[in-house]
Every structure is written in C-alpha cells, then in structure tokens.
C-alpha atoms as a PDB file:
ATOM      1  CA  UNK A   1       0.000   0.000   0.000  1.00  0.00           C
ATOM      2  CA  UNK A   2       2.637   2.437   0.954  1.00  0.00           C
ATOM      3  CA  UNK A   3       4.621   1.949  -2.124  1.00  0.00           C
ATOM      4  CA  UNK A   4       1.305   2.617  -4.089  1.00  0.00           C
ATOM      5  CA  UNK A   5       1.150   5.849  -2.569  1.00  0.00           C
ATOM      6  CA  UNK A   6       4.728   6.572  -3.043  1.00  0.00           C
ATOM      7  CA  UNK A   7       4.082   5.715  -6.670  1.00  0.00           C
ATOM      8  CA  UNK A   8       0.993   7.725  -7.001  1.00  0.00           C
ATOM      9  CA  UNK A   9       3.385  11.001  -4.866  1.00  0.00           C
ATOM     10  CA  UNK A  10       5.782  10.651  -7.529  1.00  0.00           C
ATOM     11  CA  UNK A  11       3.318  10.792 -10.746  1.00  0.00           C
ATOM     12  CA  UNK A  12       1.646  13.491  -9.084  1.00  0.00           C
ATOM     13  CA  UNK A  13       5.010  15.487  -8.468  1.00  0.00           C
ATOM     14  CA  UNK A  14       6.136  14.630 -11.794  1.00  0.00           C
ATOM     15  CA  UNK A  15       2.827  16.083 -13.706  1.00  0.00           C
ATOM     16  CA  UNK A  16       3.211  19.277 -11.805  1.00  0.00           C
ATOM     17  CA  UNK A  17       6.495  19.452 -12.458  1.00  0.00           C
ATOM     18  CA  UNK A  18       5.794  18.690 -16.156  1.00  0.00           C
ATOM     19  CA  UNK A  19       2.631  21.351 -15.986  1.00  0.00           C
ATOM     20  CA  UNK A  20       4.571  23.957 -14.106  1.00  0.00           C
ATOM     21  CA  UNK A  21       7.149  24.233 -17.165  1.00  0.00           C
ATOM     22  CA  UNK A  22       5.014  24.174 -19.667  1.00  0.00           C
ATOM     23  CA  UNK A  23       2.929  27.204 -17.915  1.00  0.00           C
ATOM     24  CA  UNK A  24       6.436  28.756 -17.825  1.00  0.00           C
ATOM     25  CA  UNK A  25       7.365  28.318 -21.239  1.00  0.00           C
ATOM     26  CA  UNK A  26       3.890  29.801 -22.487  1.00  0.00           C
ATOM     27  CA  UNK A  27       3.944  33.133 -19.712  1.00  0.00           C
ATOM     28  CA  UNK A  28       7.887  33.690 -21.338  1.00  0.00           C
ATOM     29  CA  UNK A  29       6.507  33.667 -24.820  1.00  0.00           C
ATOM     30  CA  UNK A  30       3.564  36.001 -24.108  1.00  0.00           C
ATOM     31  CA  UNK A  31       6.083  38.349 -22.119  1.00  0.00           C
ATOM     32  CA  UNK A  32       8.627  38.139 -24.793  1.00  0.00           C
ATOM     33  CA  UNK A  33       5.279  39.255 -27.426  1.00  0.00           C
ATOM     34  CA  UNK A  34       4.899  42.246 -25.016  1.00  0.00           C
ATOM     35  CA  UNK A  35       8.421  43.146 -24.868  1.00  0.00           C
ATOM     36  CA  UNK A  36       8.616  42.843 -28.491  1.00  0.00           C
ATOM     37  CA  UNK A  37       5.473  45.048 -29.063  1.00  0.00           C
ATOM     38  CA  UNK A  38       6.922  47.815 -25.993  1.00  0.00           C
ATOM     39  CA  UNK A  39      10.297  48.364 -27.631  1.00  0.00           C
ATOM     40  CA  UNK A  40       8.560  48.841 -30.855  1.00  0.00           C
ATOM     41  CA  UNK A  41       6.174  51.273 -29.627  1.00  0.00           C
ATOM     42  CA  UNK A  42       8.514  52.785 -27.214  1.00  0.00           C
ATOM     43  CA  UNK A  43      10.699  53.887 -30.405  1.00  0.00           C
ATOM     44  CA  UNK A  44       8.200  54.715 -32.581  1.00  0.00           C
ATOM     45  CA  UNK A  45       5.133  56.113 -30.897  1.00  0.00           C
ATOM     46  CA  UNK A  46       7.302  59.473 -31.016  1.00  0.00           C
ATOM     47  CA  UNK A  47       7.708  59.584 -35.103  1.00  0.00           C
ATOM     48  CA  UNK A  48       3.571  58.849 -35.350  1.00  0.00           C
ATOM     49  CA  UNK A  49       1.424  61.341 -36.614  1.00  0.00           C
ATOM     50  CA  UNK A  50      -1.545  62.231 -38.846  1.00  0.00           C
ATOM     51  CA  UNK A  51       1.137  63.664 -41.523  1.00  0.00           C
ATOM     52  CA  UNK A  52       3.241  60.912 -41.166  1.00  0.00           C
ATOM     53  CA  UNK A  53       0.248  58.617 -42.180  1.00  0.00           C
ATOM     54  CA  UNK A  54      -1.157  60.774 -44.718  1.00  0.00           C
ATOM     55  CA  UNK A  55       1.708  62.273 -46.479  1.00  0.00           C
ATOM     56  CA  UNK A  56       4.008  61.658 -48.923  1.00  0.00           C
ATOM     57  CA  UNK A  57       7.819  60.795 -48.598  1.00  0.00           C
ATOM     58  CA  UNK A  58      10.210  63.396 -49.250  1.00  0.00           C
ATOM     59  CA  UNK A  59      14.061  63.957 -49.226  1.00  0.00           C
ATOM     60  CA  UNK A  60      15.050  60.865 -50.039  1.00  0.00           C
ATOM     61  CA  UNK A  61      12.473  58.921 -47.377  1.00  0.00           C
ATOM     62  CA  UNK A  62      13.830  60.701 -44.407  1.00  0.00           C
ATOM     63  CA  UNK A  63      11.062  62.843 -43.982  1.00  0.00           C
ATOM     64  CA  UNK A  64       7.186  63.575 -44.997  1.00  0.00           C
ATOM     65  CA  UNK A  65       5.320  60.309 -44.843  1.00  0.00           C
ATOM     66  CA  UNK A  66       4.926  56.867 -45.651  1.00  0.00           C
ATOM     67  CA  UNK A  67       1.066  56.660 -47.609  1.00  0.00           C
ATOM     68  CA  UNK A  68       2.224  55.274 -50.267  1.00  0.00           C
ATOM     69  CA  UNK A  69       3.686  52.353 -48.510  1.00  0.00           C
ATOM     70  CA  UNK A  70       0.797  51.392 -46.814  1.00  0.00           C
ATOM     71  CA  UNK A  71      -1.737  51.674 -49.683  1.00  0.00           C
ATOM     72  CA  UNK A  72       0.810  49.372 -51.528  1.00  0.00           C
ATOM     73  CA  UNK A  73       1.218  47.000 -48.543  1.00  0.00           C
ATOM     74  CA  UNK A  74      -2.530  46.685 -48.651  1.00  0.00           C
ATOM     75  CA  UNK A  75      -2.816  46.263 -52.137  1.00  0.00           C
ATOM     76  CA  UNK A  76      -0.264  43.158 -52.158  1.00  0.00           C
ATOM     77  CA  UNK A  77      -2.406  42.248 -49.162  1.00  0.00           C
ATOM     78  CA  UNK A  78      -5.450  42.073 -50.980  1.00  0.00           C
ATOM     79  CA  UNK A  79      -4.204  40.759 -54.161  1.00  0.00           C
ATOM     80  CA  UNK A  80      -2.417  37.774 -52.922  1.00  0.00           C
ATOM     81  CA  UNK A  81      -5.679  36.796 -50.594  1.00  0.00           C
ATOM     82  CA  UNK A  82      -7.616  36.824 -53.732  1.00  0.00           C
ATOM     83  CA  UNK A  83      -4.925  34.274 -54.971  1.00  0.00           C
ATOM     84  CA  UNK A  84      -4.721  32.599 -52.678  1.00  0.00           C
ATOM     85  CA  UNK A  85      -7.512  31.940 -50.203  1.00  0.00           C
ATOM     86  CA  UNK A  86      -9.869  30.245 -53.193  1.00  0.00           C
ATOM     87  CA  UNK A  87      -7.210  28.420 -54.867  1.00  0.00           C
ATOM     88  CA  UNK A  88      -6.127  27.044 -51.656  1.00  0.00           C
ATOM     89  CA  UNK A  89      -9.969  26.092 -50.351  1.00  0.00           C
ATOM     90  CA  UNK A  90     -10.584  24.654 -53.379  1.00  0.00           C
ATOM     91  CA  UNK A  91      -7.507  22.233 -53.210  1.00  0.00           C
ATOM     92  CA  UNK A  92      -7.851  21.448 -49.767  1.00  0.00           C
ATOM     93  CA  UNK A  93     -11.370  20.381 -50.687  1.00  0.00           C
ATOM     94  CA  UNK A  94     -10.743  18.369 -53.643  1.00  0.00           C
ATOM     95  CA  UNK A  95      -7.624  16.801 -50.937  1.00  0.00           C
ATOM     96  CA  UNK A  96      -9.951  15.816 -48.662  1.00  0.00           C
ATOM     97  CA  UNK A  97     -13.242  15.276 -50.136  1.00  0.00           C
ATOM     98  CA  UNK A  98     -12.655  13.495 -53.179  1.00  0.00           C
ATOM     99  CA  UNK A  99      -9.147  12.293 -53.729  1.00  0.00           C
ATOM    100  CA  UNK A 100      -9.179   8.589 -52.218  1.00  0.00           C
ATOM    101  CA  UNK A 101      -6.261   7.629 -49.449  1.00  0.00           C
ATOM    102  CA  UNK A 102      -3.346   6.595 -52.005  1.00  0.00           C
ATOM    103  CA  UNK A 103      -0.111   7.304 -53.461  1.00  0.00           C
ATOM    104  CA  UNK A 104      -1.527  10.563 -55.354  1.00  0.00           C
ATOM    105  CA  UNK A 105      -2.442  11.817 -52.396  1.00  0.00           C
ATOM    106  CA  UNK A 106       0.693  11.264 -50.476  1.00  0.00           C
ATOM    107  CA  UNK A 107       2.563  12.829 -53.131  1.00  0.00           C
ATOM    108  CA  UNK A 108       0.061  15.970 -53.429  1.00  0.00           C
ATOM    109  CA  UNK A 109       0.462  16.506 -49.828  1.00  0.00           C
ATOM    110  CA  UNK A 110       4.656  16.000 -49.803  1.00  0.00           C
ATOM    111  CA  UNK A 111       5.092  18.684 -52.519  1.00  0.00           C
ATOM    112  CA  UNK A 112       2.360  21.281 -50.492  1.00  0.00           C
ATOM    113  CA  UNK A 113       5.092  20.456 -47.363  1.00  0.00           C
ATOM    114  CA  UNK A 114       7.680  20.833 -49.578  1.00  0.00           C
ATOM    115  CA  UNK A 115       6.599  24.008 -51.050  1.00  0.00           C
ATOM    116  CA  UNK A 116       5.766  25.473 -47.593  1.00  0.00           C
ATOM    117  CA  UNK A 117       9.166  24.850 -46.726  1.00  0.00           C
ATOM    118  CA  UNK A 118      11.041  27.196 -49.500  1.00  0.00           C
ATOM    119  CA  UNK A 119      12.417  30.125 -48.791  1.00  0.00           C
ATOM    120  CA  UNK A 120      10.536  33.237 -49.636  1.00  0.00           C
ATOM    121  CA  UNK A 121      13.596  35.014 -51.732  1.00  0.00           C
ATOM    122  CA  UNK A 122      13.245  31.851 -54.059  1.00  0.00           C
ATOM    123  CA  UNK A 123       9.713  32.752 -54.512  1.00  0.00           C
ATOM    124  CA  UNK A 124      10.743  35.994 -55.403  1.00  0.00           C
ATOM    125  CA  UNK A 125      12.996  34.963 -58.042  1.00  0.00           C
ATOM    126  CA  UNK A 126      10.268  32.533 -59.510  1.00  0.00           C
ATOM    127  CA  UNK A 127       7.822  35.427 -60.062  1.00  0.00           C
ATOM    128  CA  UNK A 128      10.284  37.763 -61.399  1.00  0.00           C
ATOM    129  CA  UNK A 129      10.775  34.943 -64.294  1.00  0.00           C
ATOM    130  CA  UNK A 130       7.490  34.191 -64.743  1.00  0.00           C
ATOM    131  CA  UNK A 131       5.099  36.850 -63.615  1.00  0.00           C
ATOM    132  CA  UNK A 132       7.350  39.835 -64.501  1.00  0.00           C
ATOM    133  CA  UNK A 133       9.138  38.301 -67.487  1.00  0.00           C
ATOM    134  CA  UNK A 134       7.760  35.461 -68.896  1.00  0.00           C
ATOM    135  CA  UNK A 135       4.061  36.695 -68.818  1.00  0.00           C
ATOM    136  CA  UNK A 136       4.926  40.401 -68.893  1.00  0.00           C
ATOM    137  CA  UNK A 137       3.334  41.583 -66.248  1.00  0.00           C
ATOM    138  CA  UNK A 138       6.335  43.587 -65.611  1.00  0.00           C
ATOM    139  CA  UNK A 139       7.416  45.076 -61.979  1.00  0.00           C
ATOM    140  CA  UNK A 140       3.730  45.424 -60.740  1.00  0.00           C
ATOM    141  CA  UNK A 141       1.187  45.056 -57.945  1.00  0.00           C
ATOM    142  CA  UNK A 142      -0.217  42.052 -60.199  1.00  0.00           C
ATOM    143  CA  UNK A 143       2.728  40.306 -60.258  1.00  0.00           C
ATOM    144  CA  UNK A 144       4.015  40.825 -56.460  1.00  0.00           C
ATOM    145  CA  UNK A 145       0.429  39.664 -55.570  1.00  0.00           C
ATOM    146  CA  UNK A 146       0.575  36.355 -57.017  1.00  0.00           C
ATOM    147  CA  UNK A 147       4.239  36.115 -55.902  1.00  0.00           C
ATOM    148  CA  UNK A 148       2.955  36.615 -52.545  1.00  0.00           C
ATOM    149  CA  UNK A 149      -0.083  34.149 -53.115  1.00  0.00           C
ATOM    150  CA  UNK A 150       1.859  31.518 -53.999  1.00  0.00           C
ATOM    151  CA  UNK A 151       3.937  31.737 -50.937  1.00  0.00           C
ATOM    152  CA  UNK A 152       1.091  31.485 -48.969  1.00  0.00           C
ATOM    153  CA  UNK A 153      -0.854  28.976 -50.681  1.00  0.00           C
ATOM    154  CA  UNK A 154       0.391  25.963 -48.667  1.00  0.00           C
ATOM    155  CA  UNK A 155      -0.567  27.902 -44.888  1.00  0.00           C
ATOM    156  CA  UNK A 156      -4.335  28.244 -46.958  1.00  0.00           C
ATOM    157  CA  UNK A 157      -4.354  24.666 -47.914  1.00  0.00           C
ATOM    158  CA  UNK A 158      -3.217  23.133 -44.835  1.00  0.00           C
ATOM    159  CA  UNK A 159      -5.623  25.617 -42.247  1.00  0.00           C
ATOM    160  CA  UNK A 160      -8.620  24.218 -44.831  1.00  0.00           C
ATOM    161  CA  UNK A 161      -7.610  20.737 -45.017  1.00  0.00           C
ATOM    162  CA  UNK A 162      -7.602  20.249 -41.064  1.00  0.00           C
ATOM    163  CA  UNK A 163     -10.339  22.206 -40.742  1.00  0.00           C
ATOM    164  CA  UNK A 164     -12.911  19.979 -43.068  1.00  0.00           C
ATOM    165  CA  UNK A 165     -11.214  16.790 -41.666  1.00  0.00           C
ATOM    166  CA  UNK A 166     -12.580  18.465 -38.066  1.00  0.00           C
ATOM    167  CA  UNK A 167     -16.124  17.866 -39.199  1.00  0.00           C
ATOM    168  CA  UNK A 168     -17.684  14.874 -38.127  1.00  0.00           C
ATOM    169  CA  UNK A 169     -18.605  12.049 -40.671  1.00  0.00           C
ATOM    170  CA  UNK A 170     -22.089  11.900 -39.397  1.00  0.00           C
ATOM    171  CA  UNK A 171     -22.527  15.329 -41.302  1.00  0.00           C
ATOM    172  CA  UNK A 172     -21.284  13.368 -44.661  1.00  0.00           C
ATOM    173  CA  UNK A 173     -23.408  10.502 -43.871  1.00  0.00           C
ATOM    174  CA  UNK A 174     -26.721  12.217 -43.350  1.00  0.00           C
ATOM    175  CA  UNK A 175     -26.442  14.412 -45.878  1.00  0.00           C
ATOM    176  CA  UNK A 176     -25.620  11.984 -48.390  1.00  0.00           C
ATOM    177  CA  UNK A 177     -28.376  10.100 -46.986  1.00  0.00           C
ATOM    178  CA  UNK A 178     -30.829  12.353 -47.858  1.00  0.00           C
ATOM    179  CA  UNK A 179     -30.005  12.184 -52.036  1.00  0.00           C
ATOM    180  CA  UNK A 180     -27.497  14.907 -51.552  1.00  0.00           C
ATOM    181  CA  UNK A 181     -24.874  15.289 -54.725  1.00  0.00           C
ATOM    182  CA  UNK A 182     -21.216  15.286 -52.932  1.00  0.00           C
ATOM    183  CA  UNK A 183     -20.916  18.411 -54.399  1.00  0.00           C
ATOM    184  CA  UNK A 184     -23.776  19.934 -52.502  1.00  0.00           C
ATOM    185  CA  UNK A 185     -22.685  18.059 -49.275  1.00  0.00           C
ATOM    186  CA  UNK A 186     -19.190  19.506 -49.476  1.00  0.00           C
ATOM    187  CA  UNK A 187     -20.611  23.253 -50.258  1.00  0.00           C
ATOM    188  CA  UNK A 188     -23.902  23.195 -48.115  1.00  0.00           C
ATOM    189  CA  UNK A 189     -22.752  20.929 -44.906  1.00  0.00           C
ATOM    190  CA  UNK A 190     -19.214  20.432 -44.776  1.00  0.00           C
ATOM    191  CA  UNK A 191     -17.735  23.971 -45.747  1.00  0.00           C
ATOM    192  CA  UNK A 192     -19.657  26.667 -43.516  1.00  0.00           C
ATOM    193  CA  UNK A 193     -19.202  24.513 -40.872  1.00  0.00           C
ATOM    194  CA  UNK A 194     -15.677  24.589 -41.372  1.00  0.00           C
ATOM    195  CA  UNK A 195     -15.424  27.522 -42.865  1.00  0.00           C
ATOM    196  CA  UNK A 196     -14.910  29.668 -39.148  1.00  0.00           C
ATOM    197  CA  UNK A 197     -11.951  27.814 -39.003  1.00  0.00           C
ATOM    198  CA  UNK A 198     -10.337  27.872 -42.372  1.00  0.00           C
ATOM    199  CA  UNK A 199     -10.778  31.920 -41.537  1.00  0.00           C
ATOM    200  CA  UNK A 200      -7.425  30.724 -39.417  1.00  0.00           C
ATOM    201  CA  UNK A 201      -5.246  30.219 -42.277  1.00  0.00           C
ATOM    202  CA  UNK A 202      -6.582  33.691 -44.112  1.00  0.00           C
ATOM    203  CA  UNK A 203      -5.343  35.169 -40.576  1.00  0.00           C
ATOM    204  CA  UNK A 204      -2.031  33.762 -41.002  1.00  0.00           C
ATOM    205  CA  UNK A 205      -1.287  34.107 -44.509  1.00  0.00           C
ATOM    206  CA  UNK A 206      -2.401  37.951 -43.791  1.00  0.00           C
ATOM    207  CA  UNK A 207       0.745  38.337 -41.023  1.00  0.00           C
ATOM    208  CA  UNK A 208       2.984  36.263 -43.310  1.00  0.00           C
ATOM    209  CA  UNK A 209       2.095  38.583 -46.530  1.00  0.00           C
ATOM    210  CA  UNK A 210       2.495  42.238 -44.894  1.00  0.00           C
ATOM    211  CA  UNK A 211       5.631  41.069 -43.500  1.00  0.00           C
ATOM    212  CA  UNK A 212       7.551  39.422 -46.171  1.00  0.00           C
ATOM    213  CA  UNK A 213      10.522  41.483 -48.185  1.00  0.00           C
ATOM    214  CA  UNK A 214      12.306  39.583 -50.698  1.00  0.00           C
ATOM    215  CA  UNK A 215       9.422  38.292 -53.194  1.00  0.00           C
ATOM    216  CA  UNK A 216       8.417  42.119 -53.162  1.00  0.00           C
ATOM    217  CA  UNK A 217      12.239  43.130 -53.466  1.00  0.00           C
ATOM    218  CA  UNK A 218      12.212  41.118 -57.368  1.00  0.00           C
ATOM    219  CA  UNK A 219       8.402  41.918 -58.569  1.00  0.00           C
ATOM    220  CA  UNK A 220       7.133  44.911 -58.032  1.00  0.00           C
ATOM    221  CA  UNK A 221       8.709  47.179 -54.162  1.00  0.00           C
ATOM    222  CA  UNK A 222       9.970  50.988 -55.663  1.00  0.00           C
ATOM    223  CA  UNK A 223      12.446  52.629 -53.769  1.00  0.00           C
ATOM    224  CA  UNK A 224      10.883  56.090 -53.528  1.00  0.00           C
ATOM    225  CA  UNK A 225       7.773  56.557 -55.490  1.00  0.00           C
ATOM    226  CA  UNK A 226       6.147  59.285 -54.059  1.00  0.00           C
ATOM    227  CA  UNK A 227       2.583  58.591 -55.851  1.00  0.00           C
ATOM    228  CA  UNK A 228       0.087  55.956 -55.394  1.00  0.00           C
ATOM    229  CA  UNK A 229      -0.451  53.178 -58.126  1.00  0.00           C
ATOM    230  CA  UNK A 230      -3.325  53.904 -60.118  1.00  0.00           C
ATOM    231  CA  UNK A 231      -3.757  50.131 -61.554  1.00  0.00           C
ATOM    232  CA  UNK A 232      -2.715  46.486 -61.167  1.00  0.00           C
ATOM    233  CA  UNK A 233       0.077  46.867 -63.667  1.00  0.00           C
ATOM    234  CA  UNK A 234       1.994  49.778 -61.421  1.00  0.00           C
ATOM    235  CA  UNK A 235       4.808  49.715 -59.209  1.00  0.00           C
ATOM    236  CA  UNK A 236       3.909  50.491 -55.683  1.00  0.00           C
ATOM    237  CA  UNK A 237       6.026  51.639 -52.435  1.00  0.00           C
ATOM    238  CA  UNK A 238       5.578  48.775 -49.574  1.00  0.00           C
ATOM    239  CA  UNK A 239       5.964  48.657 -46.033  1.00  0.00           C
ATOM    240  CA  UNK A 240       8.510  46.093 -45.229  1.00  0.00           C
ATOM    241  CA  UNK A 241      10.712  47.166 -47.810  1.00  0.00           C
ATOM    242  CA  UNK A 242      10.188  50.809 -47.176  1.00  0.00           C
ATOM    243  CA  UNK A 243      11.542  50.049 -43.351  1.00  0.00           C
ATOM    244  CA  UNK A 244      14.447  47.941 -44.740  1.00  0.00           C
ATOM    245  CA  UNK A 245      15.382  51.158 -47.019  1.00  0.00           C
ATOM    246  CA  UNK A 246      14.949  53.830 -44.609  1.00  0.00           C
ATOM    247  CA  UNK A 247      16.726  51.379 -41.599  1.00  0.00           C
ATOM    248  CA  UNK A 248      19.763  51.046 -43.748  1.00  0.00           C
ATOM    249  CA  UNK A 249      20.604  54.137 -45.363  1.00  0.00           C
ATOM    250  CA  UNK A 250      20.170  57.659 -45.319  1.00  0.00           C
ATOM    251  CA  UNK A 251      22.361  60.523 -44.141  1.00  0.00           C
ATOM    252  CA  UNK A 252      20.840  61.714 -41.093  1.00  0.00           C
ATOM    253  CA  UNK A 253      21.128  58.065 -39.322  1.00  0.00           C
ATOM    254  CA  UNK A 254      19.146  59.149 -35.879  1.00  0.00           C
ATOM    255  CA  UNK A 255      16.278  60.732 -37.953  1.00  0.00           C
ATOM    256  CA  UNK A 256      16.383  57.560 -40.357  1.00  0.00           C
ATOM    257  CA  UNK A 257      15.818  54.673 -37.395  1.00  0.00           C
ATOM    258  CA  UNK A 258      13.069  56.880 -36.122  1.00  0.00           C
ATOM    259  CA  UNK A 259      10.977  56.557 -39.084  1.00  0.00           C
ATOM    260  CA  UNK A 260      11.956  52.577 -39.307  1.00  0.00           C
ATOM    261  CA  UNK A 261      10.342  52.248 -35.680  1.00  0.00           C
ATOM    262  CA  UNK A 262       7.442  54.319 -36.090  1.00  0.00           C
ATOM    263  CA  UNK A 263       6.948  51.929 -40.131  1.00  0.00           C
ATOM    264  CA  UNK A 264       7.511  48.790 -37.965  1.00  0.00           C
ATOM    265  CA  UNK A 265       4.784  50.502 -35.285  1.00  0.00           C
ATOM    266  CA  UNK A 266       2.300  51.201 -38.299  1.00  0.00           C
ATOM    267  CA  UNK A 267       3.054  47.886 -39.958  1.00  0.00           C
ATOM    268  CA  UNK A 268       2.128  45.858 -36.712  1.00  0.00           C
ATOM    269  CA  UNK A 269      -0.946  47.958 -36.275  1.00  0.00           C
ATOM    270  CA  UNK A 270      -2.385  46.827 -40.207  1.00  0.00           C
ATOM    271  CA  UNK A 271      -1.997  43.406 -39.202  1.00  0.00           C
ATOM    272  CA  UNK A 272      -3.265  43.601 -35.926  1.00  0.00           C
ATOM    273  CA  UNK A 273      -6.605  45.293 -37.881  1.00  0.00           C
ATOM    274  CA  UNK A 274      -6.474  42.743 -40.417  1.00  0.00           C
ATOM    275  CA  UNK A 275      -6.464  39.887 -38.350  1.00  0.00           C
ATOM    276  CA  UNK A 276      -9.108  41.338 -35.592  1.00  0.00           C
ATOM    277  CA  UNK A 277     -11.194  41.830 -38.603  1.00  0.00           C
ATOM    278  CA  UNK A 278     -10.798  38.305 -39.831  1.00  0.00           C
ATOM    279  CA  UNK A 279     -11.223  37.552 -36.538  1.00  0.00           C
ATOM    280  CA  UNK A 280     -14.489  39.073 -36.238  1.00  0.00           C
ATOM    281  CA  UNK A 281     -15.491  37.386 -38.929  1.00  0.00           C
ATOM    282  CA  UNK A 282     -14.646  33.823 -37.769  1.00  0.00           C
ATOM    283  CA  UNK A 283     -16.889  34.642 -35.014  1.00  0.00           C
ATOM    284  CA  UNK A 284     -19.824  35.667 -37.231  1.00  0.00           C
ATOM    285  CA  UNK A 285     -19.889  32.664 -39.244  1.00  0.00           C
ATOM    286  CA  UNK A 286     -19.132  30.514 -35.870  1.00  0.00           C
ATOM    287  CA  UNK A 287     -22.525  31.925 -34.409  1.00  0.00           C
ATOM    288  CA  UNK A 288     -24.085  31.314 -37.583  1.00  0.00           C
ATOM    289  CA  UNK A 289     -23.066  27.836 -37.879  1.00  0.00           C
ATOM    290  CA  UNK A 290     -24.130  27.179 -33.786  1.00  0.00           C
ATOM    291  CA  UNK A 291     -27.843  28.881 -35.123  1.00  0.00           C
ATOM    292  CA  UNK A 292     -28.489  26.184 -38.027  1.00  0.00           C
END
C-alpha cells in the first residue's frame, strides 16, 4: 500500500512538475510578445502622426510620410488573398473530399510540405521569371500579388484541409443520406461549418504577406515613389521594404531609425486590424453555424 502511494506522490510530483514548465514556457513567450510590441512602440510612438500617415515621402524617405507604402502594402495584401484563399480552399477540398487515401495523395500533400518549406527570396525569383518576365506583367502590384499568393498557398491549404477533416462524418453521412450530390454536401454541410476555421489560415497568410521582403524586393517594391499606383500593372512603395530602405541608409542616421520604428509601429498595427477583422469574422460565421 505504501509503495502505491509513493508511486501515485511521484506521478503526481512529476505532472506538476511537467505542468509547471510548460505554464512557464507559455507566460515567457507572451512576455517576450509584449516586450517585443513595448520596444517597438517605445521607439516609434514618437515619429507617429496624422502627416506621417497621410503624407508623402520626401528627401530621399527621411522625412514627410509613408502613404504610399501602406496603400501598396494593402494592395499586395489584398491581391495575394484573392490568390490565394480560393485556390487554396478549393484544393484542400478536392484533398480531402474526393481524392481517395493513395499514393496521389501522399505525393500531393509531400510537394504542399515541400513548397511550404522554401524560402521566400526563391519565390521571389520565380515570379520575377514568370510573372514579370515570362508573362509580362512587368514590376507590378499584379505580379508581387501572385508572388505573394503563392507563398502562402500551402498555410491556406493546410488551415482548410484540417479544418474539413474536423467535421464529423455523421454530417457526410446524413447528408448523403438524404439524395445529396457530394458536391452539394461539401458546399452546403461540410464547408460553412468549417469555414470559421479555415478563416485561421486567411489570418495567417495575412501576417505572413504584410511582412515578407524579398518576393516584393524582385516583382514589383519601388524605392521612392512618391505617388500611389493607379492600376494592377503599377509599381507600388511597400511597407517592409520601405523600413528595410529607410533602416539602412540615409544621411541623417538618428532621424532615419526613427521613421523605421514608427513603419515597424504602423506595420504591426495593419496586421493587428487585419487579423481582428478576420477575426471578427470567424466569429460571425461561428454563431451562424451554432444557429443552423
């Protein structure tokens, strides 16, 4: 009996132990988020204002403002979501809905994890070939947005994948029990139940996009373009490579690493709207599914 209890002590010490450094592990990475985020608005609160939102950049990028980089940033944004995010659903269904458990399948979903795993600059160099070259789409918003897509294709189809393989069978079953096509299964049952939770990989693909430098660096970033693009086929200013510019040169050094804090400051704040929008949107489809 006693070494029962001994054994059941030591288990018990054991899974505290265990719990108490996971708990510490995941309080050090929220800290580190904050301490992150504090530096970042600790530099750069002092550079924001309304003309450094609204205006253009002058003198070389060390002063006026950076509007042009975040209309571009959120034109890439938008064009490589409307890439992406139905491309990648689409897959993901025809992955999981209607190819059968084989060697196609297994190869399908190797060269998504392979894909997933290049690095962005090679992306870069792919669309410069083919979107800005080979098709002629020259340096433009076009081809930086399908650059972009592609790179986030495999976070799309991955998100959707798991997220119809969450919905229970039953749903399949009775709906194809009924004289339901699989077609109208898969689009009237099985997607907008899923659907709040493929919204994950559109929130993740939106952080990876406003972030990334080098595919924009080879299809379609300026260096100073003080206008905004007037069409698809234009060359636009973008945040990320705007802060990588104005971090690393410049005359007036101090002046320069102010404005880089107060573009990484604005640059954190468009993704933190975008993904409390997509966010809010989760939800709203999440209470709609919980109401049918």
């Amino acid at each position: 009996m006693n070494s029962e209890n001994k054994l059941a002590r030591k288990k018990r010490i054991t899974q505290n132990i265990a719990f108490g450094i996971f708990t510490a592990i995941s309080y050090a990475i929220v800290a580190l988020l904050f301490v992150i985020l504090a530096f970042i608005v600790v530099k750069g609160i002092g550079v924001i204002s309304w003309e450094f939102i609204t205006a253009m950049p002058t003198n070389g990028m060390t002063e006026g403002g950076i509007f042009p980089a975040i209309v571009g940033t959120l034109c890439l944004v938008l064009a490589s979501i409307i890439f992406a995010f139905p491309v990648g659903v689409f897959a993901a269904i025809y992955m999981t809905e209607y190819v059968k458990d084989g060697w196609i399948k297994k190869v399908i979903k190797q060269m998504t994890n392979n894909l997933a795993g290049v690095p962005s600059i090679v992306f870069g160099l792919f669309g410069m070939s083919l979107f800005v070259n080979k098709l002629g789409f020259g340096d433009s918003i076009l081809a930086g947005g399908l650059t972009l897509g592609l790179l986030v294709l495999p976070v799309v189809i991955r998100t959707t994948e798991e997220s119809l393989k969450a919905v229970d069978a039953t749903f399949r079953q009775a709906s194809l029990g009924l004289g339901a096509t699989k077609w109208q299964t898969t689009s009237k049952v099985v997607l907008p139940i899923a659907f709040p939770n493929i919204i994950t990989g559109l929130i993740l693909s939106i952080g990876r996009v406003s972030g990334e430098t080098a595919p924009i660096l080879f299809t379609v970033a300026a260096y100073f373009l003080p206008k905004l693009p007037s069409s698809i086929f234009d060359q636009a200013m973008a945040l990320p490579y705007h802060l990588y510019v104005i971090a690393t040169s410049g005359t007036n050094i101090e002046k320069s690493r102010a404005m880089a804090y107060g573009t990484a400051l604005i640059l954190i704040i468009i993704v933190l709207i975008s993904n409390l929008l997509a966010n809010a949107l989760r939800k709203y489809y999440g209470k709609k599914v919980k109401m049918n």
